[in-house]
Protein backbone atom coordinates (compact mmCIF):
# COMPACT_ATOMS: atom_id res chain seq x y z
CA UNK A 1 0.00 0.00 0.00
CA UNK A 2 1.20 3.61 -0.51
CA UNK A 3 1.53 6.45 1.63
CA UNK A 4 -1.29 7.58 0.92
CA UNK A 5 -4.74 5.71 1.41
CA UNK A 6 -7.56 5.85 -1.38
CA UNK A 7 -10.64 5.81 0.71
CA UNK A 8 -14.39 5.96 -0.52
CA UNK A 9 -17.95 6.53 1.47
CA UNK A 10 -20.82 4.81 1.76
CA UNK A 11 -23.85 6.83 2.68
CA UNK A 12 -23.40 10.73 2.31
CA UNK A 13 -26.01 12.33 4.78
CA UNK A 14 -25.39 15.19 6.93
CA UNK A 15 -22.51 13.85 8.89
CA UNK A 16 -20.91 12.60 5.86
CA UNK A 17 -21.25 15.82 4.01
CA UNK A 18 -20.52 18.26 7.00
CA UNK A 19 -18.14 16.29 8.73
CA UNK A 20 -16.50 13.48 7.12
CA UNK A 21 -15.65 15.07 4.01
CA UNK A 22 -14.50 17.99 4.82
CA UNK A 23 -11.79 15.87 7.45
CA UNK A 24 -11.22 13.64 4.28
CA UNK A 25 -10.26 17.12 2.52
CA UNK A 26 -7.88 18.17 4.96
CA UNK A 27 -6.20 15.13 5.56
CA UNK A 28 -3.17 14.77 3.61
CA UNK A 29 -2.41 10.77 3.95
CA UNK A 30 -6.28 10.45 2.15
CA UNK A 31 -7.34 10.67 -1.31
CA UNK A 32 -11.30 10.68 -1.66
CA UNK A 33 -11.73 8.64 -4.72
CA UNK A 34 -15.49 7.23 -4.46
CA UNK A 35 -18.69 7.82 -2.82
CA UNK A 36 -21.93 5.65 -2.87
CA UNK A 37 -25.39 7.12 -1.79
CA UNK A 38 -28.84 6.32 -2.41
CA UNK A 39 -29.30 9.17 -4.75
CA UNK A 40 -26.89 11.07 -7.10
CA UNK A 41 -28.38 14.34 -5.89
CA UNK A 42 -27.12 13.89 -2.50
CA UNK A 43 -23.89 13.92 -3.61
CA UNK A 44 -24.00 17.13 -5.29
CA UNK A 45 -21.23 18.78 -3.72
CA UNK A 46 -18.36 16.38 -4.32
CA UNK A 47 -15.64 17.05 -6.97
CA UNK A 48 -15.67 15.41 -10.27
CA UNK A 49 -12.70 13.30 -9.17
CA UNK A 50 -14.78 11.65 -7.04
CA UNK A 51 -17.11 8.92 -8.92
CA UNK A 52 -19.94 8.29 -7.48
CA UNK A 53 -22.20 5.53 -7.49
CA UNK A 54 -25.83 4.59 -6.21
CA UNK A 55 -25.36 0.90 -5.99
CA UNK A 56 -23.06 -0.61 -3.73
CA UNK A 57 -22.03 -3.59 -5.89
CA UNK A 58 -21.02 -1.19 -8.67
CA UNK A 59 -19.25 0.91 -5.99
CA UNK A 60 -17.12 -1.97 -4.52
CA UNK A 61 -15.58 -2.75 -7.95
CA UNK A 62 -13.95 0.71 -7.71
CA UNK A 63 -10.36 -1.01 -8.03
CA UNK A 64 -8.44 1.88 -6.60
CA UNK A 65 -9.92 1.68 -3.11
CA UNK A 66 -8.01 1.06 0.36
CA UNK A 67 -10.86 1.55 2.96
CA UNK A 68 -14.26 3.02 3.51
CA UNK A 69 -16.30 5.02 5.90
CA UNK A 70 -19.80 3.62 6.03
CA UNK A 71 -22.39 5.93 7.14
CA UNK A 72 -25.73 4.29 6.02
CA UNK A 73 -28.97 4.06 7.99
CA UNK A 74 -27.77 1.67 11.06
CA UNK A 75 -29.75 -1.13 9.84
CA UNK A 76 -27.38 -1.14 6.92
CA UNK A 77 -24.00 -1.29 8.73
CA UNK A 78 -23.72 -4.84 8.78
CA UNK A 79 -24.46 -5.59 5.32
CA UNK A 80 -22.05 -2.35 3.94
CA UNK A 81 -18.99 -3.78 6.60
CA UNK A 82 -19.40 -7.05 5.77
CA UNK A 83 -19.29 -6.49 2.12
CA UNK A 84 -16.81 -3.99 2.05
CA UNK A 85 -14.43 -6.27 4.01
CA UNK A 86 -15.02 -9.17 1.90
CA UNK A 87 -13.71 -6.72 -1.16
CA UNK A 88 -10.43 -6.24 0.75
CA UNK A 89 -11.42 -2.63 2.29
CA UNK A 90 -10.73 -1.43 5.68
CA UNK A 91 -13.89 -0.13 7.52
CA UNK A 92 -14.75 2.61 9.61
CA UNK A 93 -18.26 2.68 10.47
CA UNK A 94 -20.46 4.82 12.50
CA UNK A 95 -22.26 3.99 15.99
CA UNK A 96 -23.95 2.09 16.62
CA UNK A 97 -22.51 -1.04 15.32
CA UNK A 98 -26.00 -2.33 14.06
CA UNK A 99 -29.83 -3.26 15.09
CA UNK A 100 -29.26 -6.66 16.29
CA UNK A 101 -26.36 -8.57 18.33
CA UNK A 102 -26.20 -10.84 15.44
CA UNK A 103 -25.27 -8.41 12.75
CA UNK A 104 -23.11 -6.77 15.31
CA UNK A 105 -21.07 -10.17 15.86
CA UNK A 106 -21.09 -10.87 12.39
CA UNK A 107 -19.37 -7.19 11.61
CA UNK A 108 -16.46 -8.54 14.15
CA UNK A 109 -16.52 -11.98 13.14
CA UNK A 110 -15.75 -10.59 9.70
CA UNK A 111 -13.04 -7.68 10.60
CA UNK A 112 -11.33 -10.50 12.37
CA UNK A 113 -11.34 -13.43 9.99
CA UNK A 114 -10.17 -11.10 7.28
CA UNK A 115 -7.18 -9.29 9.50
CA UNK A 116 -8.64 -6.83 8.43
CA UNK A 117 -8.68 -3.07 10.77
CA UNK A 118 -12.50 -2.07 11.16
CA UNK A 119 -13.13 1.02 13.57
CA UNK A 120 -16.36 2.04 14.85
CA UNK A 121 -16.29 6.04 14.66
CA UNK A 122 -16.50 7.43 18.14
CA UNK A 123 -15.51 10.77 17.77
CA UNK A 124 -15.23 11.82 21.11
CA UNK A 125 -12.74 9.85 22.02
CA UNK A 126 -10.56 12.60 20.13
CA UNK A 127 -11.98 15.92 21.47
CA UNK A 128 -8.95 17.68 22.67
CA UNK A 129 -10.99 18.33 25.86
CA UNK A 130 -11.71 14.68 26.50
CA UNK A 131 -8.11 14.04 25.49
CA UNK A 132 -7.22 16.94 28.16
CA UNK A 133 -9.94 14.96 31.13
CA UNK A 134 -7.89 11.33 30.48
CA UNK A 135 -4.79 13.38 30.78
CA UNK A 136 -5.98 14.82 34.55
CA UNK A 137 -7.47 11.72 35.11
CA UNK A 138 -3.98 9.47 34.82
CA UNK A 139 -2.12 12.51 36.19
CA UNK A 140 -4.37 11.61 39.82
CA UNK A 141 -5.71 15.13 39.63
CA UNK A 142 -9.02 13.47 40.61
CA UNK A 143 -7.61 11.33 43.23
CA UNK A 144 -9.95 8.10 43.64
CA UNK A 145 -12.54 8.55 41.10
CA UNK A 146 -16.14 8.24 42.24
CA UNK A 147 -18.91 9.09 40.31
CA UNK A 148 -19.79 9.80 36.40
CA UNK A 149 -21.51 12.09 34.51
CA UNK A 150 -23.02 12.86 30.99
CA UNK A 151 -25.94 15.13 29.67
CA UNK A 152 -26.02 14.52 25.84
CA UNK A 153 -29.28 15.61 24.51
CA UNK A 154 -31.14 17.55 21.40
CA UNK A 155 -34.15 18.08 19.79
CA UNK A 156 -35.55 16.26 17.07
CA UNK A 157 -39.21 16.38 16.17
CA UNK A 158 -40.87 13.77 13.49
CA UNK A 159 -40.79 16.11 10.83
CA UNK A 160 -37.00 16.89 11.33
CA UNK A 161 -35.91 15.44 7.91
CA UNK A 162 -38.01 14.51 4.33
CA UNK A 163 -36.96 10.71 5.59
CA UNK A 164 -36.05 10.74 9.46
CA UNK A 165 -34.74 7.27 9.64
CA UNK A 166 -33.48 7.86 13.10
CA UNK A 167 -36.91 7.49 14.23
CA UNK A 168 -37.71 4.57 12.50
CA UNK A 169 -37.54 1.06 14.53
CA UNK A 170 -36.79 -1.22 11.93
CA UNK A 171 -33.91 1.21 10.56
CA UNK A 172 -32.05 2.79 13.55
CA UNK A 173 -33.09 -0.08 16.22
CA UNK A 174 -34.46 2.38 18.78
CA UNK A 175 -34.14 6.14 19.81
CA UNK A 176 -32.36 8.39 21.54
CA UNK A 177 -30.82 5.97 23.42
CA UNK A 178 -29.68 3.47 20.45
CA UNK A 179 -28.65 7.00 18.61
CA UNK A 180 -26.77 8.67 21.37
CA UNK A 181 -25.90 6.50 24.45
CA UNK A 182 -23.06 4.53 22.65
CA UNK A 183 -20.86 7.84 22.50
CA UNK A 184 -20.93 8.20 26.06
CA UNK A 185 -20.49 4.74 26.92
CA UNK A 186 -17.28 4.70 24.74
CA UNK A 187 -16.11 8.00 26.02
CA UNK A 188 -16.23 6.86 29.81
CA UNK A 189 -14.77 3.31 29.34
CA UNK A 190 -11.89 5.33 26.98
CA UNK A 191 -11.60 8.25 30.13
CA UNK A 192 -11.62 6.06 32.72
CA UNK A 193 -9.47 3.11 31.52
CA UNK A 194 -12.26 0.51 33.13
CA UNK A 195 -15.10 -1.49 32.00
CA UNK A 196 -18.23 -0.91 32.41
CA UNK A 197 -19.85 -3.95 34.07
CA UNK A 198 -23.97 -3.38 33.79
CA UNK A 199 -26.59 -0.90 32.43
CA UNK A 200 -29.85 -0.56 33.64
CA UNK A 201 -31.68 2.04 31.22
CA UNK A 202 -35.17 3.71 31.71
CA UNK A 203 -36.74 4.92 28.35
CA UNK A 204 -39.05 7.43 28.07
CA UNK A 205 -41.65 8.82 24.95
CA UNK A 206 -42.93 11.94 26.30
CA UNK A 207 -43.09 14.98 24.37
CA UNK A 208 -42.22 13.85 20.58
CA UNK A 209 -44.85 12.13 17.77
CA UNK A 210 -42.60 9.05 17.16
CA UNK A 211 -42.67 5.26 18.07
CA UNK A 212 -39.13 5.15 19.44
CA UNK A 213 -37.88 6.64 23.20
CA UNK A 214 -37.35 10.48 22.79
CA UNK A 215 -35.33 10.20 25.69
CA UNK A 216 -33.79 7.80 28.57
CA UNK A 217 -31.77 7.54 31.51
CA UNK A 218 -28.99 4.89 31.75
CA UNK A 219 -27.31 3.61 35.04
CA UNK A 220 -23.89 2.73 35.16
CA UNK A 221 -21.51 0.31 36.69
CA UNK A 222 -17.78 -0.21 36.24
CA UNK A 223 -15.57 -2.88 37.25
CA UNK A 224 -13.47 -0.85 39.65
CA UNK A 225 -16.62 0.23 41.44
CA UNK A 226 -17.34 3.82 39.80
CA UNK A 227 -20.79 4.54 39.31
CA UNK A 228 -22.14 6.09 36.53
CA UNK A 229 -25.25 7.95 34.91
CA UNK A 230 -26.11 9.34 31.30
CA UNK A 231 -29.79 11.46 30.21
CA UNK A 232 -29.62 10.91 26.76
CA UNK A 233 -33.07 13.14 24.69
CA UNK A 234 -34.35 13.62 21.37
CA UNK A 235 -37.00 15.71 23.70
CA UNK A 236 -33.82 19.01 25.04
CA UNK A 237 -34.70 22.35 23.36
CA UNK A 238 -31.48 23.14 21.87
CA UNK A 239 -31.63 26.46 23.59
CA UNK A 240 -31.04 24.96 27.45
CA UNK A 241 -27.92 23.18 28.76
CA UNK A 242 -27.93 19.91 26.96
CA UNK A 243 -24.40 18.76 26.36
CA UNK A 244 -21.64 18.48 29.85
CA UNK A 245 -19.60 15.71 30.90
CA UNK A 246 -18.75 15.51 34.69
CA UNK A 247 -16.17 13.42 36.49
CA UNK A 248 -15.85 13.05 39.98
CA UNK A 249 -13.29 11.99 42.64
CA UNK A 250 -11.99 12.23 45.77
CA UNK A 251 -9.89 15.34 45.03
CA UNK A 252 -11.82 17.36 43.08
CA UNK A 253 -14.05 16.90 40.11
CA UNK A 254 -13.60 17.83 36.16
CA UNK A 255 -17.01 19.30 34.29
CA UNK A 256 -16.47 19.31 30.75
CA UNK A 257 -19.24 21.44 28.48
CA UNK A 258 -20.34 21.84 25.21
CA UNK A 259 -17.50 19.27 24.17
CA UNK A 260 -20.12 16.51 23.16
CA UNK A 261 -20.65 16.46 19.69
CA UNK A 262 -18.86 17.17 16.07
CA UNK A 263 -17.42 20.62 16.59
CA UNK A 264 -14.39 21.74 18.55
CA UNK A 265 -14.46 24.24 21.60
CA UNK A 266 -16.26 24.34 24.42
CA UNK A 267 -15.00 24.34 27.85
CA UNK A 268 -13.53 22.18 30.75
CA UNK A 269 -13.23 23.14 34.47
CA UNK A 270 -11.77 21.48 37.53
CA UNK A 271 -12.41 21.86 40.93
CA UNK A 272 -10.80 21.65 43.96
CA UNK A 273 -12.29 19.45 46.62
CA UNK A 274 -10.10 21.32 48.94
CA UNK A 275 -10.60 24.90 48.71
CA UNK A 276 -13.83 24.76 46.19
CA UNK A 277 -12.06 27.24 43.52
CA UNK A 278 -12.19 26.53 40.04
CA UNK A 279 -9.49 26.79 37.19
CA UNK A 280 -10.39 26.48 33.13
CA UNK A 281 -8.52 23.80 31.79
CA UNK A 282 -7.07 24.87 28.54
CA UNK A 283 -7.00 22.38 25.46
CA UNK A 284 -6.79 22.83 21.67
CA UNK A 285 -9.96 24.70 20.66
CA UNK A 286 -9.37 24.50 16.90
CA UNK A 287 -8.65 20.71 16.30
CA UNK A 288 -11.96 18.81 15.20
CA UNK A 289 -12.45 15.92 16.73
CA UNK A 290 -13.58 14.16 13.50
CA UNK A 291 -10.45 14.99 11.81
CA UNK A 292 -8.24 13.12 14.58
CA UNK A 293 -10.65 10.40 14.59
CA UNK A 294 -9.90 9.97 11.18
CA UNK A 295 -6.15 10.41 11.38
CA UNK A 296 -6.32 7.75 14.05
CA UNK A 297 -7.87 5.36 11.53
CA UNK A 298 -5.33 6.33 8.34
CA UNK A 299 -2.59 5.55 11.57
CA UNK A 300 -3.63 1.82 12.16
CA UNK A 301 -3.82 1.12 8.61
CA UNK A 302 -0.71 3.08 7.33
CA UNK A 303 2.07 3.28 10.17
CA UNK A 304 0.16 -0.09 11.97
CA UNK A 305 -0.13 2.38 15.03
CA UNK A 306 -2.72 0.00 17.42
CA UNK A 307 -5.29 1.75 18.97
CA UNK A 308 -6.24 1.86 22.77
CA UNK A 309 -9.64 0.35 22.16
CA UNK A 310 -10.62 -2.59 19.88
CA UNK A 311 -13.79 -4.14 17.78
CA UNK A 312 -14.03 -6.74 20.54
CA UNK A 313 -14.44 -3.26 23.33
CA UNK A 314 -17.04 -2.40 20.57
CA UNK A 315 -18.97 -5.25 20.37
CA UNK A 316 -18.87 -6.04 24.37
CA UNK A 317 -20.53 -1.87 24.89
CA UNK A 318 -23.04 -2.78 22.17
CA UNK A 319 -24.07 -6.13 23.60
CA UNK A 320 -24.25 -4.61 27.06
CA UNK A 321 -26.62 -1.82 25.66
CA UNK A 322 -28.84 -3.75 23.06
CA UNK A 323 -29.26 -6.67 26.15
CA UNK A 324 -30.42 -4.08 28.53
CA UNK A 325 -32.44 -1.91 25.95
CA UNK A 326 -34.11 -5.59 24.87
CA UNK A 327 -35.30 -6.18 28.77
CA UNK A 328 -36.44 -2.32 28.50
CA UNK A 329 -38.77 -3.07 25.85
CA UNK A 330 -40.03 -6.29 27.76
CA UNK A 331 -41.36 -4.01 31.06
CA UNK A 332 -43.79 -2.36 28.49
């Protein structure tokens, strides 16, 4: 393989097109070659150097390809992996890994019998304030840590999109929870260095017209002992407070806000358990955290750099999640 890796997409929707591609862009080591997407339209805005393709057979022929980024409906992420690792490609794909624990072992199964490097695409794992909380965390900062925190939340009515798959049972396999829980879950395990042991979630469908949970609370518990909690809402005016991470310990605590999420910035605070004061943390307010999270990917396929968590952590957070969302659905 060359220096520089030939990647393609499958599924250009919002977070392909606003995010994605524009990291691809910047990226140096990359060289956007294809894209795939249900209708030409949609990808509009790519150059003419990029072919593009609406089906995905036709697409996986494209003989100059290294890896992909799939970013189809969830209920499509196992098929799209699958087949894009049985054509030789590497695969990052986004959360969550798919709608069922079959598809989602079959994904693994795959990215493993192939040697093959699949990724899931938690992002937040690479938010330079996140980066800057693991950093306090091994520094002992915190001293013993206690007690977890995330608020990750939105709003997003029925009408929200001409086809609002995330809404849709049979497509995204749930809600809010299915949509935004997995982030957190990722980012704690990845912060804290520990394993989170058992979720017990409590949906809710309270304000929006949809079939799916608009919102939900998850409990937490790690290995080490830590507790945990996480409101996750499709039902948060995106006016009020809706995004802040908070870690706790013995010697003082870190709140992290308005880091959540595909943009840069925001801000992160410790303090004291001493004294009470409180001091800004500063990190690196420019640096996306899509664009490391795909530099991290073009690193274990280029340079063979391993990275701190693995398909197998991937598939053991899903199957903790879509086991305690399943007993969820069996109260109602």
């Amino acid at each position: 393989m060359s220096s520089i890796l030939k990647m393609g997409i499958i599924g250009y929707g919002w977070v392909a097109r606003d995010y994605m591609y524009p990291a691809l862009q910047k990226n140096p080591r990359v060289q956007l070659v294809a894209a795939c997407a249900q209708h030409a339209s949609e990808m509009k805005n790519l150059p003419q150097t990029v072919k593009k393709y609406t089906e995905i057979d036709e697409f996986l022929k494209h003989s100059a390809l290294d890896a992909v980024y799939v970013a189809t409906p969830n209920h499509l992420h196992a098929a799209h992996t699958i087949a894009s690792i049985e054509a030789g490609l590497h695969v990052l794909c986004e959360k969550p890994l798919a709608t069922s624990l079959a598809d989602a072992e079959a994904m693994i199964f795959s990215a493993q019998s192939a040697k093959t490097v699949y990724a899931t695409a938690y992002d937040q794992r690479f938010h330079p304030a996140h980066e800057q909380v693991y950093e306090q965390i091994q520094q002992g900062k915190l001293g013993q840590i206690t007690q977890v925190k995330i608020d990750y939340a939105c709003w997003l009515p029925k009408n929200w999109s001409v086809d609002n798959w995330r809404i849709d049972q049979e497509r995204a396999g749930g809600g809010a929870i299915i949509d935004l829980a997995p982030h957190g879950l990722d980012l704690l395990e990845t912060l804290l260095d520990d394993t989170i042991v058992e979720i017990k979630i409590f949906e809710q469908n309270v304000v929006q017209d949809y079939k799916v949970d608009d919102g939900g609370v998850l409990m937490l518990r790690f290995a080490s002992g830590v507790l945990g909690s996480m409101h996750v809402g499709y039902n948060r005016p995106d006016t009020l407070p809706r995004r802040t991470l908070e870690i706790f310990g013995t010697a003082g605590m870190l709140r992290a806000t308005n880091t959540m999420g595909q943009d840069p910035g925001g801000n992160l605070t410790f303090i004291d358990s001493a004294t009470g004061t409180q001091k800004p943390i500063a990190f690196d307010m420019e640096k996306s955290p899509f664009e490391a999270q795909l530099n991290g990917f073009v690193n274990s396929i280029l340079v063979k750099k391993i990275p701190s968590r693995s398909p197998e952590d991937d598939l053991r957070l899903f199957t903790l999640l879509f086991n305690a969302l399943k007993r969820e659905t069996q109260w109602h």
